[in-house]
Protein backbone atom coordinates (compact mmCIF):
# COMPACT_ATOMS: atom_id res chain seq x y z
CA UNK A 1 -114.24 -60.75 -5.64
CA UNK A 2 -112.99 -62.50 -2.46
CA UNK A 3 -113.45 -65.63 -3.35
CA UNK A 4 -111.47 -65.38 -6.95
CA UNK A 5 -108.62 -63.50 -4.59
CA UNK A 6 -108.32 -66.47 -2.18
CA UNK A 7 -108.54 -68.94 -4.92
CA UNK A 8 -105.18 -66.92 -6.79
CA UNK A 9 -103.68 -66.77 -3.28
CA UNK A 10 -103.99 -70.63 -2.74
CA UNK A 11 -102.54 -71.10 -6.58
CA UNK A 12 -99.95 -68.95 -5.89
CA UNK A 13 -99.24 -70.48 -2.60
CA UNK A 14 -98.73 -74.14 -4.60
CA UNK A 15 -96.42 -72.13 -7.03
CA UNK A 16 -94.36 -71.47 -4.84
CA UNK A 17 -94.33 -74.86 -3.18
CA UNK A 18 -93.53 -76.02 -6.55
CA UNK A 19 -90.73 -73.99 -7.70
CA UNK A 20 -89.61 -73.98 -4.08
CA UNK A 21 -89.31 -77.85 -4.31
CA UNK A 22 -87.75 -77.79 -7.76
CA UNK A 23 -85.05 -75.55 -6.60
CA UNK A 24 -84.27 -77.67 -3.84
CA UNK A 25 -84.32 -80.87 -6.11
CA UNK A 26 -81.87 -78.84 -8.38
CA UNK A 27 -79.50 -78.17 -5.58
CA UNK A 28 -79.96 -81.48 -4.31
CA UNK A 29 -78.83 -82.60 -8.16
CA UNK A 30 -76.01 -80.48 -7.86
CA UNK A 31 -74.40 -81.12 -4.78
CA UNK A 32 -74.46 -85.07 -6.40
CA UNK A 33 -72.26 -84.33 -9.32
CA UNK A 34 -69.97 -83.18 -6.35
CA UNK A 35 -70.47 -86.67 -4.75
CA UNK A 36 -70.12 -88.48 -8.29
CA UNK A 37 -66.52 -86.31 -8.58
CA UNK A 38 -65.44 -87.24 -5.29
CA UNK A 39 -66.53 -90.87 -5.84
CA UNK A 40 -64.83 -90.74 -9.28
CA UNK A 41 -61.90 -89.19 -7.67
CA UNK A 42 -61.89 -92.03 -5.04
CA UNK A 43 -60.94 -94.71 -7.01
CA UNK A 44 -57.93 -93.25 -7.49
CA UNK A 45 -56.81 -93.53 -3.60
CA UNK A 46 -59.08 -96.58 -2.56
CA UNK A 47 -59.37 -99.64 -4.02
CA UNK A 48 -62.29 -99.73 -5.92
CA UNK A 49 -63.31 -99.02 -9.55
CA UNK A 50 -65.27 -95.83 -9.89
CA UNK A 51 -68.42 -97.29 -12.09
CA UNK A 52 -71.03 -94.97 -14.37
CA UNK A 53 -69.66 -91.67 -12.15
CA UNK A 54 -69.57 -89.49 -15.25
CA UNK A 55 -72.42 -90.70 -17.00
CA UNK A 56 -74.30 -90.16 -13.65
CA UNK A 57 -72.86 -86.89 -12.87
CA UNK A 58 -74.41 -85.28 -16.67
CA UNK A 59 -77.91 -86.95 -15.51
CA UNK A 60 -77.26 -84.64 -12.62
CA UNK A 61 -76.21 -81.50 -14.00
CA UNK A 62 -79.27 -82.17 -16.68
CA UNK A 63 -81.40 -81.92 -13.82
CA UNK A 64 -79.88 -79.44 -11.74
CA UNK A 65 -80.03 -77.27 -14.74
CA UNK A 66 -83.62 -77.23 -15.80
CA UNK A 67 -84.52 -77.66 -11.83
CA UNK A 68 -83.33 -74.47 -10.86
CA UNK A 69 -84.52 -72.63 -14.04
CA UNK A 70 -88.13 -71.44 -12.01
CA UNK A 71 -86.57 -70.52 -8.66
CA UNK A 72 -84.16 -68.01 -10.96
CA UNK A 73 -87.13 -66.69 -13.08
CA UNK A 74 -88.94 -65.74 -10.29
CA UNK A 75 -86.30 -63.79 -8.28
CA UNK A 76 -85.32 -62.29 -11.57
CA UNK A 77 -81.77 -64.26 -12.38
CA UNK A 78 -82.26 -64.38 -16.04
CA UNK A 79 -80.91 -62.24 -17.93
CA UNK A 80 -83.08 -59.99 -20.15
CA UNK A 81 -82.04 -57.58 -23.02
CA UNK A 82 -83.60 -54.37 -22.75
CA UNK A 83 -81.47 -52.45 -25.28
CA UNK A 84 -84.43 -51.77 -27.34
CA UNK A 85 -86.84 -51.18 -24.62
CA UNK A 86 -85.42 -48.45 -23.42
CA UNK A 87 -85.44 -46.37 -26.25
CA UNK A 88 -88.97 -46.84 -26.70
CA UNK A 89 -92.08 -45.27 -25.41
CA UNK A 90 -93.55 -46.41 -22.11
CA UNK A 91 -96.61 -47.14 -24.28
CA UNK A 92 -94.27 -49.26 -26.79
CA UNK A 93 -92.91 -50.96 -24.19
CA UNK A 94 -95.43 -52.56 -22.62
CA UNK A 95 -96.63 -53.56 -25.72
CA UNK A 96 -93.17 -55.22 -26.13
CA UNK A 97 -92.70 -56.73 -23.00
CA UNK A 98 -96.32 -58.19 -22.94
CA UNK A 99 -95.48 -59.58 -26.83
CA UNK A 100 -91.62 -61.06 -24.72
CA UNK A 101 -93.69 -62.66 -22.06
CA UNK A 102 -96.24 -64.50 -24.12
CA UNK A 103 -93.48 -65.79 -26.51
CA UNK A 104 -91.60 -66.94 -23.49
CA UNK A 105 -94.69 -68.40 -22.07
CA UNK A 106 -94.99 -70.26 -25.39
CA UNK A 107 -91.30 -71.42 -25.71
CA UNK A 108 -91.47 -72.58 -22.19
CA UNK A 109 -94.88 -74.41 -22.36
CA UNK A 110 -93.53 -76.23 -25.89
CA UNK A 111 -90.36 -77.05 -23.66
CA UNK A 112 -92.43 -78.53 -21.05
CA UNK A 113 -94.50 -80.52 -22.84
CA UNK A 114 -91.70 -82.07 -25.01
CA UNK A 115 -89.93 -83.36 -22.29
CA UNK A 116 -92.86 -84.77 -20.65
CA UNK A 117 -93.58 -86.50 -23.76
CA UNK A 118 -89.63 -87.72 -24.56
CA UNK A 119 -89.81 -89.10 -20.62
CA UNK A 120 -93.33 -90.96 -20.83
CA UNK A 121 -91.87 -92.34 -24.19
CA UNK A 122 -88.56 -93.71 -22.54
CA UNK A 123 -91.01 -94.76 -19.57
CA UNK A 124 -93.54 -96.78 -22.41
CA UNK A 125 -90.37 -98.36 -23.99
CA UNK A 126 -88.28 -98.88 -20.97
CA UNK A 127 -85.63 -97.72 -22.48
CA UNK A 128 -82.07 -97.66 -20.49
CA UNK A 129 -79.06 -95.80 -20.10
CA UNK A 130 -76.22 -97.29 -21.97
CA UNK A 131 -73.45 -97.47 -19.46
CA UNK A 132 -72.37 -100.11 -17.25
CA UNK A 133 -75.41 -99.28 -14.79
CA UNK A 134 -79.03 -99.80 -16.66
CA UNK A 135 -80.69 -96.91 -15.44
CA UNK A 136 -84.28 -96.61 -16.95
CA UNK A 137 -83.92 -93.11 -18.77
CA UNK A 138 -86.54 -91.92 -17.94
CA UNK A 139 -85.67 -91.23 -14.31
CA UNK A 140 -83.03 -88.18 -15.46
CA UNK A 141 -85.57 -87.50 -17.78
CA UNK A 142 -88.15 -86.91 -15.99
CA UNK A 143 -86.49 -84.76 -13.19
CA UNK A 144 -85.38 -82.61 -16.37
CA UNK A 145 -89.43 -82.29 -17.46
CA UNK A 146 -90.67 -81.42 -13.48
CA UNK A 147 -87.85 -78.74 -14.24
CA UNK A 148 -89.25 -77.41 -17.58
CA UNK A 149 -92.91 -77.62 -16.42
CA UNK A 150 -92.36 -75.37 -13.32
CA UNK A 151 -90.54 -72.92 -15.82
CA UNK A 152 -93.41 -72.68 -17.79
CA UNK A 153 -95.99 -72.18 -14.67
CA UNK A 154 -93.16 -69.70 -13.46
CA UNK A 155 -93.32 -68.11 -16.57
CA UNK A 156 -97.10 -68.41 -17.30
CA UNK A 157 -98.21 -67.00 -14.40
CA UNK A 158 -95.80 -63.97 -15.20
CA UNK A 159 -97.49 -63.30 -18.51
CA UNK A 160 -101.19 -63.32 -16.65
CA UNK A 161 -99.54 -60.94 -14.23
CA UNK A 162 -98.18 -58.64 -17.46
CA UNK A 163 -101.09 -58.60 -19.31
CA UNK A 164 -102.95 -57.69 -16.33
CA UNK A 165 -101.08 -54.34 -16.04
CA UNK A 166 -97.93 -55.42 -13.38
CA UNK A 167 -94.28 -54.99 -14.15
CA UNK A 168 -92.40 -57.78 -15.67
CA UNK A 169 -89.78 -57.90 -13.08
CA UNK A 170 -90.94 -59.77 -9.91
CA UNK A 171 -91.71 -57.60 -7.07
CA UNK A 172 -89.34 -58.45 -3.65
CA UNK A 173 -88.02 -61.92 -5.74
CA UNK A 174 -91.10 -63.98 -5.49
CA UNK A 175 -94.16 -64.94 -7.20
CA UNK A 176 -97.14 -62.58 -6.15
């Protein structure tokens, strides 16, 4: 019906927002390990004492990592073994690949959810980093769940377009 078509146009529409805004977070996070190398790299030439640059820079290439991990599963950057699929029947195959996609929905959705619940955890205990800078854990943390969670919507709303009869490569690199 129209109605259900406008409603999966308007979700789709805040999919892409939200992968869209985690990619940009995760190249945000990555262009600031470049700033926490330079800083680090700094103190060598000015005088100041490069503090927590390391530790800071893994925080940010956590993030940056499971930030970008949407925006390249929906323009079809992952890499995918298809050595068995295509020695198979068409009719095999998309048996196969809609078997892949739900696993990967699952594995994605348990992924999600873990990290949300390791970063409310940290948030609920207040834990901090250990370094010479406090920083409540659950800040890297958390950027590292918003990351995992708009894998698994990335990847859910794959499977729902699988099982419903589409390919499981994107069509024209972004979510339909």
């Amino acid at each position: 019906t129209s109605a259900n078509r406008q409603g999966a146009c308007r979700m789709n529409a805040v999919l892409r927002l939200i992968i869209g805004a985690s990619a940009f977070l995760g190249a945000l996070s990555f262009v600031a390990i470049e700033v926490m190398i330079l800083y680090q790299l700094g103190g060598q030439f000015a005088p100041y004492i490069p503090r927590s640059a390391d530790e800071f820079a893994g925080y940010f290439m956590g993030a940056s990592a499971f930030l970008a991990l949407a925006y390249t599963f929906v323009n079809d950057e992952h890499i995918r073994v298809t050595l068995v699929l295509e020695h198979v029947s068409p009719s095999v195959r998309s048996v196969l690949e809609r078997v892949a996609v739900t696993i990967a929905a699952a594995l994605a959705g348990y992924l999600g959810w873990h990290f949300c619940k390791l970063a409310w955890v940290s948030w609920q205990l207040d834990e901090r980093s250990s370094g010479l800078i406090a920083l409540p854990i659950w800040i890297p943390q958390g950027a590292m769940a918003f990351g995992a969670v708009a894998f698994f919507a990335a990847v859910a709303e794959r499977a729902v377009r699988v099982w419903g009869g589409a390919a499981v490569e994107a069509q024209h690199g972004d979510v339909e």
